[in-house]
Protein backbone atom coordinates (compact mmCIF):
# COMPACT_ATOMS: atom_id res chain seq x y z
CA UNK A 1 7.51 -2.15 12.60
CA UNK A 2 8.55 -5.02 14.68
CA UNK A 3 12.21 -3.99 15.33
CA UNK A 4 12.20 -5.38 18.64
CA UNK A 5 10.47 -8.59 18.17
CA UNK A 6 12.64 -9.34 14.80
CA UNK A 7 15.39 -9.13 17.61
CA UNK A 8 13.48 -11.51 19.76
CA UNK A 9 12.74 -14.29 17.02
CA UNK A 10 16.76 -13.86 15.12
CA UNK A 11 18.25 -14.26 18.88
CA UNK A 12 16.67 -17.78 19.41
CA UNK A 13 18.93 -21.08 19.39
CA UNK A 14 19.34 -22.17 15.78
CA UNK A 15 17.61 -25.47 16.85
CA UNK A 16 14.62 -24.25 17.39
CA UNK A 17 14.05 -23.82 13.47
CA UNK A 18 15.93 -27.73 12.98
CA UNK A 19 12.52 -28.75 11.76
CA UNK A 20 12.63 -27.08 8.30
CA UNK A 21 14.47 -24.66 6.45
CA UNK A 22 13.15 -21.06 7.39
CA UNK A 23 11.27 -19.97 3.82
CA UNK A 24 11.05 -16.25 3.91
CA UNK A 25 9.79 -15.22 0.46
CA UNK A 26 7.77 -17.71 -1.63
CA UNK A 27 9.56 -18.55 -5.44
CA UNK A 28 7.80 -20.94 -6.88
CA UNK A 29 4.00 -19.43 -7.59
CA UNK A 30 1.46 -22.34 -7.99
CA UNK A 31 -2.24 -22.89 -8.63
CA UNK A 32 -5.04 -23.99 -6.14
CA UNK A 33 -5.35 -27.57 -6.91
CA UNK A 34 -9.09 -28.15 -5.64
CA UNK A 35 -11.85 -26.19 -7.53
CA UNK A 36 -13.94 -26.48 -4.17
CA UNK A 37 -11.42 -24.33 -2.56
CA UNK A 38 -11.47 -21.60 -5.51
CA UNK A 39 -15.48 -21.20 -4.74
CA UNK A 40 -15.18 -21.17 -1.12
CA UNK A 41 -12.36 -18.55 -1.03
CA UNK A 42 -13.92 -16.36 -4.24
CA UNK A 43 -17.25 -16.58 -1.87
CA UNK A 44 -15.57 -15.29 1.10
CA UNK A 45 -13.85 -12.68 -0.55
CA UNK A 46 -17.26 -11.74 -2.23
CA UNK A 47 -18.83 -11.39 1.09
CA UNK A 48 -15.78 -9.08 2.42
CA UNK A 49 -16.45 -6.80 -0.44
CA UNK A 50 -20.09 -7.07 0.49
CA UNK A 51 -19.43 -6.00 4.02
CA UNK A 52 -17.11 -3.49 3.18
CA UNK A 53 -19.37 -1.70 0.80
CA UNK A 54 -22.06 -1.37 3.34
CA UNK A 55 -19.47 -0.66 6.05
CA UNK A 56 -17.69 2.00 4.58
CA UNK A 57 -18.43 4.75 6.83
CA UNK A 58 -16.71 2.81 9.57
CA UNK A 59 -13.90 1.05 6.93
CA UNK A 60 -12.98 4.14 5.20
CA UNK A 61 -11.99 6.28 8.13
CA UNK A 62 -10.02 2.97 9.83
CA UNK A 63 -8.34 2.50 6.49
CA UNK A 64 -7.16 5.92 6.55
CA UNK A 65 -5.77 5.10 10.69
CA UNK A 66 -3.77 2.46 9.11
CA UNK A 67 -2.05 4.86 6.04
CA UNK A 68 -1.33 7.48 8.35
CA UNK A 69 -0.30 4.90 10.71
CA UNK A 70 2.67 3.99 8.40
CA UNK A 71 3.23 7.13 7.18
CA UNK A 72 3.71 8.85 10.55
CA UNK A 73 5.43 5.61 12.48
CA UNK A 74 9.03 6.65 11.60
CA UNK A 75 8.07 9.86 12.94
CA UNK A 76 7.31 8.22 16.25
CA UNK A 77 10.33 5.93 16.66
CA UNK A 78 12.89 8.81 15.63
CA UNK A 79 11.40 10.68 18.79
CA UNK A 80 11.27 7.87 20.80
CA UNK A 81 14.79 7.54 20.32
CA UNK A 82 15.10 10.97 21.30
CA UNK A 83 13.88 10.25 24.50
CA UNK A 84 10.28 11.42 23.73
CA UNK A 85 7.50 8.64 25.65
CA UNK A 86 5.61 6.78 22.66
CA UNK A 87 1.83 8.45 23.57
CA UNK A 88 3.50 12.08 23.17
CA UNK A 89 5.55 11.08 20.04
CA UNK A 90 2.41 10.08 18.51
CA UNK A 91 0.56 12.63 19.56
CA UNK A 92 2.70 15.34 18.45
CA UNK A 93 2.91 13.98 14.77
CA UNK A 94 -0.70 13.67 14.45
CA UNK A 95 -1.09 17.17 15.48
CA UNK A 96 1.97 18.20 13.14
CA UNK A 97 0.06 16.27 10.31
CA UNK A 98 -3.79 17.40 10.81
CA UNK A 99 -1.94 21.63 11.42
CA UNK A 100 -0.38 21.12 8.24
CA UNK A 101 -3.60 20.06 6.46
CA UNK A 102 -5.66 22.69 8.47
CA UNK A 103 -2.94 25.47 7.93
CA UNK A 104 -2.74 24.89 3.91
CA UNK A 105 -7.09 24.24 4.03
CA UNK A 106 -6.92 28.07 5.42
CA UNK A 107 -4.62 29.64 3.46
CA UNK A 108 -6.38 29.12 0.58
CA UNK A 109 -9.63 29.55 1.59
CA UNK A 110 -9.83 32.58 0.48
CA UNK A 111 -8.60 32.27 -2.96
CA UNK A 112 -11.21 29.66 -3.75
CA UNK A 113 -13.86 31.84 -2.46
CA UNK A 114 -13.17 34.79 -4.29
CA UNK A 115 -12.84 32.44 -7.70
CA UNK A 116 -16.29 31.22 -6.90
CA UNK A 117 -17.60 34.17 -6.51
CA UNK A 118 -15.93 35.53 -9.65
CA UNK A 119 -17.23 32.32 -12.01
CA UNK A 120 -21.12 34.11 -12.89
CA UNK A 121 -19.21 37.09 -14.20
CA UNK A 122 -17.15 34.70 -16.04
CA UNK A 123 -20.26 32.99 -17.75
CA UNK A 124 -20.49 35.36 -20.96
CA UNK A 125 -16.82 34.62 -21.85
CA UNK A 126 -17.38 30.66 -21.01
CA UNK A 127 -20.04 31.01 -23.73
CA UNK A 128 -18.20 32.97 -25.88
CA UNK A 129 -15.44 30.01 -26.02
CA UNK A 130 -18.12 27.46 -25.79
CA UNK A 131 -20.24 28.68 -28.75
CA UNK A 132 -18.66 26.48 -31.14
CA UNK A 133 -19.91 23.44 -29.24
CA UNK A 134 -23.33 25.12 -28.84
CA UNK A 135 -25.47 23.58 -31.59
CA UNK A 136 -24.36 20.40 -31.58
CA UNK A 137 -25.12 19.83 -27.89
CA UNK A 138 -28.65 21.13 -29.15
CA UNK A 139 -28.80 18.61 -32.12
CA UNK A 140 -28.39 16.01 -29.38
CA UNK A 141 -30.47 17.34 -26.80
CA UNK A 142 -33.34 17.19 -29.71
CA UNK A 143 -32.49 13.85 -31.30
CA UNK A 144 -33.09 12.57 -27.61
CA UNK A 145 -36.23 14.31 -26.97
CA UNK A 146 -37.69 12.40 -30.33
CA UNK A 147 -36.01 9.01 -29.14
CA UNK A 148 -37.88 9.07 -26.16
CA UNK A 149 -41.13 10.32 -27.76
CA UNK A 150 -40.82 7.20 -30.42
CA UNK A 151 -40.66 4.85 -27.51
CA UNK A 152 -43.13 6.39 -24.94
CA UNK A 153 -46.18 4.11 -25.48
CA UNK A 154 -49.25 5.44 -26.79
CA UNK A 155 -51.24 7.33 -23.43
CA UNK A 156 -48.09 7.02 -21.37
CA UNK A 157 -47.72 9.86 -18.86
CA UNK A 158 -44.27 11.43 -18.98
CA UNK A 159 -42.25 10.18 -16.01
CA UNK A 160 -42.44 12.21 -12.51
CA UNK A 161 -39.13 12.80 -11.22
CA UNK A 162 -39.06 13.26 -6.94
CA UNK A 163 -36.73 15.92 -6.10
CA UNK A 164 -33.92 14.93 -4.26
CA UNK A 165 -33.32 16.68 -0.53
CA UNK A 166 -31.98 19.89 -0.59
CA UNK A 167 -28.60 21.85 -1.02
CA UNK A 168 -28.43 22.66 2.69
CA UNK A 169 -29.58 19.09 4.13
CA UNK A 170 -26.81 17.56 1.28
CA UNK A 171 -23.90 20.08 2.97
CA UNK A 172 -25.13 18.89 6.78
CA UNK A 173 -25.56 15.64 6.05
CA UNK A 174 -21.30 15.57 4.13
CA UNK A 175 -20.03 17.66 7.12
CA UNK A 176 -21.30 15.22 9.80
CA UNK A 177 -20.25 12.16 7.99
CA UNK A 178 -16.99 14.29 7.44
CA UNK A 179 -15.94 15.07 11.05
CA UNK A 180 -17.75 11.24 12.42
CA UNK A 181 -14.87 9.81 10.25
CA UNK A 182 -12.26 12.50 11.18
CA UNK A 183 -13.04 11.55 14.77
CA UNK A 184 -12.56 7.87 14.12
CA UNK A 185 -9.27 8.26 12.22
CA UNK A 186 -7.49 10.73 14.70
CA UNK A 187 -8.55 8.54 17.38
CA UNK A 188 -7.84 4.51 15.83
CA UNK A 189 -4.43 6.55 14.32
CA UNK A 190 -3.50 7.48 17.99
CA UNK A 191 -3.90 4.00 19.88
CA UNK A 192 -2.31 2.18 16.64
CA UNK A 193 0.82 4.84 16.76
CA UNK A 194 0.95 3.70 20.74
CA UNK A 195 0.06 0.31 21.03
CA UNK A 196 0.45 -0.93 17.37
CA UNK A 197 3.09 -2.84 18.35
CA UNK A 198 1.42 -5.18 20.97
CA UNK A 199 -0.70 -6.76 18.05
CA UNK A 200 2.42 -7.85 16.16
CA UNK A 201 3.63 -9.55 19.12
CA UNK A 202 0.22 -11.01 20.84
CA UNK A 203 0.47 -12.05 16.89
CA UNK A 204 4.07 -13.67 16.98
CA UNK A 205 2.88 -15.71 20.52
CA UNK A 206 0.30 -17.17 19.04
CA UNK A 207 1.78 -18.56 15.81
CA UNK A 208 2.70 -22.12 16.43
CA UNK A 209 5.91 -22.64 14.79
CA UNK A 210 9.11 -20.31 14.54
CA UNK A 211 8.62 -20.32 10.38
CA UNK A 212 5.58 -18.82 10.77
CA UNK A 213 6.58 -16.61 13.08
CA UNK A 214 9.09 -15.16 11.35
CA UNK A 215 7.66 -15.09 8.21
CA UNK A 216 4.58 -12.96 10.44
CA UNK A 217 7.28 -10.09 11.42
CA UNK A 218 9.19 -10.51 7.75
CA UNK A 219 5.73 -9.27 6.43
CA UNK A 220 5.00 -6.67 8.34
CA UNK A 221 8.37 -4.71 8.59
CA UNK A 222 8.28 -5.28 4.50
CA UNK A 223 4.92 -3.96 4.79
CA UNK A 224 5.53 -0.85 6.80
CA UNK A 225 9.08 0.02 4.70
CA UNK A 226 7.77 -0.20 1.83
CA UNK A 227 4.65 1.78 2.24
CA UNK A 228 6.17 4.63 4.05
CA UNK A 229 8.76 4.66 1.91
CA UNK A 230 5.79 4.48 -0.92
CA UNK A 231 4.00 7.29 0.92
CA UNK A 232 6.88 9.47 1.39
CA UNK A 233 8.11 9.33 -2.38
CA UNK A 234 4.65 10.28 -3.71
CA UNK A 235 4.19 13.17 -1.50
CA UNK A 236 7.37 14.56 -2.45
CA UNK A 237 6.77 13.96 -6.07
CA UNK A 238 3.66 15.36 -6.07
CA UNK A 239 4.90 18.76 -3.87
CA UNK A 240 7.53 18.67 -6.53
CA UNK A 241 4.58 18.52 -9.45
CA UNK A 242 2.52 21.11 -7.23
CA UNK A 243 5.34 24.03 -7.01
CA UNK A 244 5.99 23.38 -10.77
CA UNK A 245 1.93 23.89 -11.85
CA UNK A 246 2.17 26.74 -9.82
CA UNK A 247 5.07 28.04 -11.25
CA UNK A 248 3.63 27.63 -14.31
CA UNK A 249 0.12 28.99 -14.06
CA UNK A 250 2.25 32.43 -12.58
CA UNK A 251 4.32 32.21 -15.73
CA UNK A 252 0.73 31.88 -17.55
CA UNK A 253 -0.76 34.78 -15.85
CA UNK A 254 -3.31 32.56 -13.81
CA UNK A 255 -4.02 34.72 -10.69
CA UNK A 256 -3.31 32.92 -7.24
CA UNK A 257 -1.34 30.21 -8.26
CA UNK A 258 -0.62 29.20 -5.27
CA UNK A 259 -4.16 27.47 -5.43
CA UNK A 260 -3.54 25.86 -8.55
CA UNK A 261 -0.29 24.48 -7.34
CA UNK A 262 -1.66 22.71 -4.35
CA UNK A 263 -4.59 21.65 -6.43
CA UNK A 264 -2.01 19.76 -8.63
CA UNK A 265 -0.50 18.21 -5.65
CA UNK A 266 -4.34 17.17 -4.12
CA UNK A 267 -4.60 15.61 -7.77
CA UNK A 268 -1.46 13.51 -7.93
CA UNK A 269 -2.53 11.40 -5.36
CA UNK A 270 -5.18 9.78 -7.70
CA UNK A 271 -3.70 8.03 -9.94
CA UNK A 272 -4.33 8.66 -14.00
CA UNK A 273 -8.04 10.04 -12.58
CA UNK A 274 -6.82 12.78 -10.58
CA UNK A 275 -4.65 14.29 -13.87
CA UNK A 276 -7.51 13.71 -15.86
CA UNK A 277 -9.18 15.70 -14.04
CA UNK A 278 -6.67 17.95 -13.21
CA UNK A 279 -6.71 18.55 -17.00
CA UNK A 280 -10.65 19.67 -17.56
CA UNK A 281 -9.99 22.08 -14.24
CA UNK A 282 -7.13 24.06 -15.52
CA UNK A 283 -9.25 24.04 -19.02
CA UNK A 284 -11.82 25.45 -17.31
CA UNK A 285 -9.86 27.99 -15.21
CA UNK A 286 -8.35 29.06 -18.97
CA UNK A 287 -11.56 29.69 -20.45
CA UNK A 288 -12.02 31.58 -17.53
CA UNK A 289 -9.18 34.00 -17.27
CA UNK A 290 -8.43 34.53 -21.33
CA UNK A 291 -10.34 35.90 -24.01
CA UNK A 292 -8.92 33.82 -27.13
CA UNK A 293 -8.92 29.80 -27.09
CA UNK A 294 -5.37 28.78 -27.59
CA UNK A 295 -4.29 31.39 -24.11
CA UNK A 296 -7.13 28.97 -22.62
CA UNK A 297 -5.28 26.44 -23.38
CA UNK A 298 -1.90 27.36 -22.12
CA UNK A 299 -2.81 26.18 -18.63
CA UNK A 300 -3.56 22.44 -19.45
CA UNK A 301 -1.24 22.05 -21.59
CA UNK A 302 1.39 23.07 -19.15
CA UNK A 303 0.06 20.56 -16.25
CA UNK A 304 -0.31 17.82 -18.77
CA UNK A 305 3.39 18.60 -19.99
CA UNK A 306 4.50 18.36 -16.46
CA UNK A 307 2.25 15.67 -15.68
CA UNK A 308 3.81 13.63 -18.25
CA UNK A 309 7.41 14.39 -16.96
CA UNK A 310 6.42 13.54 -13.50
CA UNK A 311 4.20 10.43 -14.24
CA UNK A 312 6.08 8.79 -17.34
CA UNK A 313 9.97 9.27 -15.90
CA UNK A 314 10.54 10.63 -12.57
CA UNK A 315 8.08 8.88 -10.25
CA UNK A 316 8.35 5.49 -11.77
CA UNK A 317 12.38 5.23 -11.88
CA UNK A 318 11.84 6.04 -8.02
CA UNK A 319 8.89 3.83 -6.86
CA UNK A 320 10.40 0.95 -9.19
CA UNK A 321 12.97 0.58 -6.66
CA UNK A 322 10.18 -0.69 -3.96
CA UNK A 323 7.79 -2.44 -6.15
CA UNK A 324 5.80 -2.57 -9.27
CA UNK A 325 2.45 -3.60 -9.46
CA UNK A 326 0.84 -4.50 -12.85
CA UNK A 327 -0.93 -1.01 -14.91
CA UNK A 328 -4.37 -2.85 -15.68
CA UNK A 329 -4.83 -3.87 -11.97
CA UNK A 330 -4.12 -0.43 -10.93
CA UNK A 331 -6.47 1.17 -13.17
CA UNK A 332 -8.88 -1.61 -12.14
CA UNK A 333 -8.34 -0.61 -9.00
CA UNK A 334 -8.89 2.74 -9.21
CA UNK A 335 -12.43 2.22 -11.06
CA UNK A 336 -13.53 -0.38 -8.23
CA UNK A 337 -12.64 1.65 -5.22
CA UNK A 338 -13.96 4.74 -6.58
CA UNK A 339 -17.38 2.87 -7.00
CA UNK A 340 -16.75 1.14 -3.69
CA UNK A 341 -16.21 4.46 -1.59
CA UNK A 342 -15.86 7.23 -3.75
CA UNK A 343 -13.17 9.24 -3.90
CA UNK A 344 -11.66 7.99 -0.75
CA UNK A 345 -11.76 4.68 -2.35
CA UNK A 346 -9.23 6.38 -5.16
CA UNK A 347 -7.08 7.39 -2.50
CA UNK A 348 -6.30 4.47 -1.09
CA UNK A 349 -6.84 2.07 -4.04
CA UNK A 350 -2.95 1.74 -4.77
CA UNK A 351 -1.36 1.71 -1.12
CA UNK A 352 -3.66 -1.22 -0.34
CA UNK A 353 -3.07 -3.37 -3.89
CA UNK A 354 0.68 -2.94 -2.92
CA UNK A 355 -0.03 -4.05 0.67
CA UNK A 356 -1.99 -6.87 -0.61
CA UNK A 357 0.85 -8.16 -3.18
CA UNK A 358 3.35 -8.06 -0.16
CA UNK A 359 0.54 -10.50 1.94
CA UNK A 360 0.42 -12.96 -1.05
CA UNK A 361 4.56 -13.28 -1.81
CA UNK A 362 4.82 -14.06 1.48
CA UNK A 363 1.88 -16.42 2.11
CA UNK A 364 2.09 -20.02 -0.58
CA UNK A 365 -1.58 -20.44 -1.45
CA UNK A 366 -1.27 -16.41 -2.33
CA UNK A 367 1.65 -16.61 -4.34
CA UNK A 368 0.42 -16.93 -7.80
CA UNK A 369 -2.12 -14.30 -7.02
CA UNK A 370 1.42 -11.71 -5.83
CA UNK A 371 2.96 -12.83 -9.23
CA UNK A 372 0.07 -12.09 -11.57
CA UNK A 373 -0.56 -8.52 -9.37
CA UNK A 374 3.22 -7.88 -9.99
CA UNK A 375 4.51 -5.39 -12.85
């Protein structure tokens, strides 16, 4: 981003930066040095949080705009220089991006249908392998019951539970809310591919001094590279992590492992939950397809072996070269996002903690927060 307006602001006379020597990456982290300022800026950031929960069927699908915005914006500038105009270069990678989604969604449509349909003749064998945890699940069910019986005061009516709506109002009400924020991202992600570049410069005009001017379009091409290039390494990582579970469950004997393959990939993109969970699926799917316990559990232990390989070595040696952020913040992340918005809120959890330690090394009264977020 901002190719030709970094041209613009490294083409003007030297003297117009005499004032002060042009800082472009902060060194020197320090502390706020006014505790009034602490609670006024931990207020406001409380009451962004605040808006954003109660926003999030508005923030979630613009947040998504942005992502794809950054992911597909080389796209757009390699066919602009092929002579392609900007609205049809965008236009063409956002339908290249939403047919490759649709394409794999329908492909393998069908195998997850006919494994739903095969999991109630699956039951006896799942308690067959789950027999062994039977009676202590019982012992607990039964030491709860008299827990709650000891408390209940004397003449207390057991508590009347109101039935929530219904399975088909829960799917209606998810579909709408799914294609009202489909709508919103396809359309924000269009008019930011086309015009994204008029902010950055209506930004750059109004900045009063060529420092922070540059410093403006220093941030944002550092935000763009290193997210796409963030983007780009994940999704190849996980492909990479996908074709190998699939590979895998074939080896296994797990029918259509195509499914399972792309399920690792989906998976990958949430970080340390999405292989935890990735874990108790192929479990499941063992139990499932094997009669004895240890074939059941062939299948996780061949994701988490590749998991480990992919997560531990591969992926970090690559992404390292970008940026590290700091483990506990990431996991943090990932728990308050996923409360915040759910599993969209995993999605994006990392790709905005990096974008928010680029903001704060480049702005001083943020620096100490970039350091401490930094691996």
């Amino acid at each position: 981003m901002g190719g030709e307006i970094w041209s613009d602001i490294t083409s003007r006379p030297a003297e117009e930066s005499a004032a002060g020597p042009v800082v472009s990456r902060v060194e020197t982290p320090g502390l706020p040095s006014s505790m009034r300022s602490v609670a006024v800026t931990g207020m406001f950031v409380m009451a962004i949080f605040y808006t954003l929960y109660f926003t999030g069927e508005i923030a979630i699908p613009l947040a998504f705009a942005v992502l794809f915005k950054l992911l597909l914006q080389p796209g757009v500038r390699l066919l602009g220089r092929l002579r392609v105009p900007q609205p049809l270069g965008a236009l063409a990678m956002i339908v290249l991006l939403f047919a490759l989604l649709g394409g794999g969604g329908y492909l393998l449509a069908g195998p997850a249908t006919a494994w739903l349909e095969r999991a109630p003749q699956s039951l006896p064998r799942l308690e067959q392998h789950l027999r062994v945890f039977k009676q202590p699940i019982q012992q607990v069910q039964e030491a709860t019951k008299q827990v709650e019986q000891l408390t209940r005061a004397p003449g207390e009516k057991a508590p009347v539970t109101v039935k929530g709506p219904g399975l088909v109002e829960y799917l209606f009400s998810g579909t709408r809310h799914l294609m009202s924020g489909l709508g919103i991202t396809v359309l924000m992600l269009f008019f930011l591919l086309t015009s994204g570049e008029l902010f950055m410069r209506r930004l750059v005009e109004i900045l009063p001094s060529f420092q922070d001017k540059k410093r403006a379009v220093e941030m944002s091409h550092e935000v763009e590279e290193n997210i796409s290039a963030y983007l780009v390494t994940i999704s190849i990582m996980n492909a990479l992590v996908g074709v190998a579970a699939g590979l895998a469950m074939w080896a296994i004997g797990i029918p259509d492992p195509i499914l399972w393959g792309t399920l690792a990939f989906i998976l990958n993109y949430v970080l340390i939950l999405g292989p935890l969970t990735g874990i108790g699926l192929f479990f499941l799917v063992g139990l499932m397809s094997f009669d004895t316990l240890w074939q059941a559990l062939l299948p996780p232990a061949a994701y988490l072996t590749i998991h480990v390989i992919e997560g531990e070595w591969v992926t970090p040696m690559l992404v390292a070269r970008r940026f590290t952020l700091n483990p506990v913040l990431v996991i943090g992340s990932l728990i308050f996002w996923d409360w915040m918005w759910g599993i969209p809120g995993a999605l994006l959890a990392v790709p905005m903690l990096a974008v928010f330690k680029i903001v704060c090394d480049r702005v001083r009264p943020l620096a100490a927060l970039g350091h401490f977020i930094e691996g």
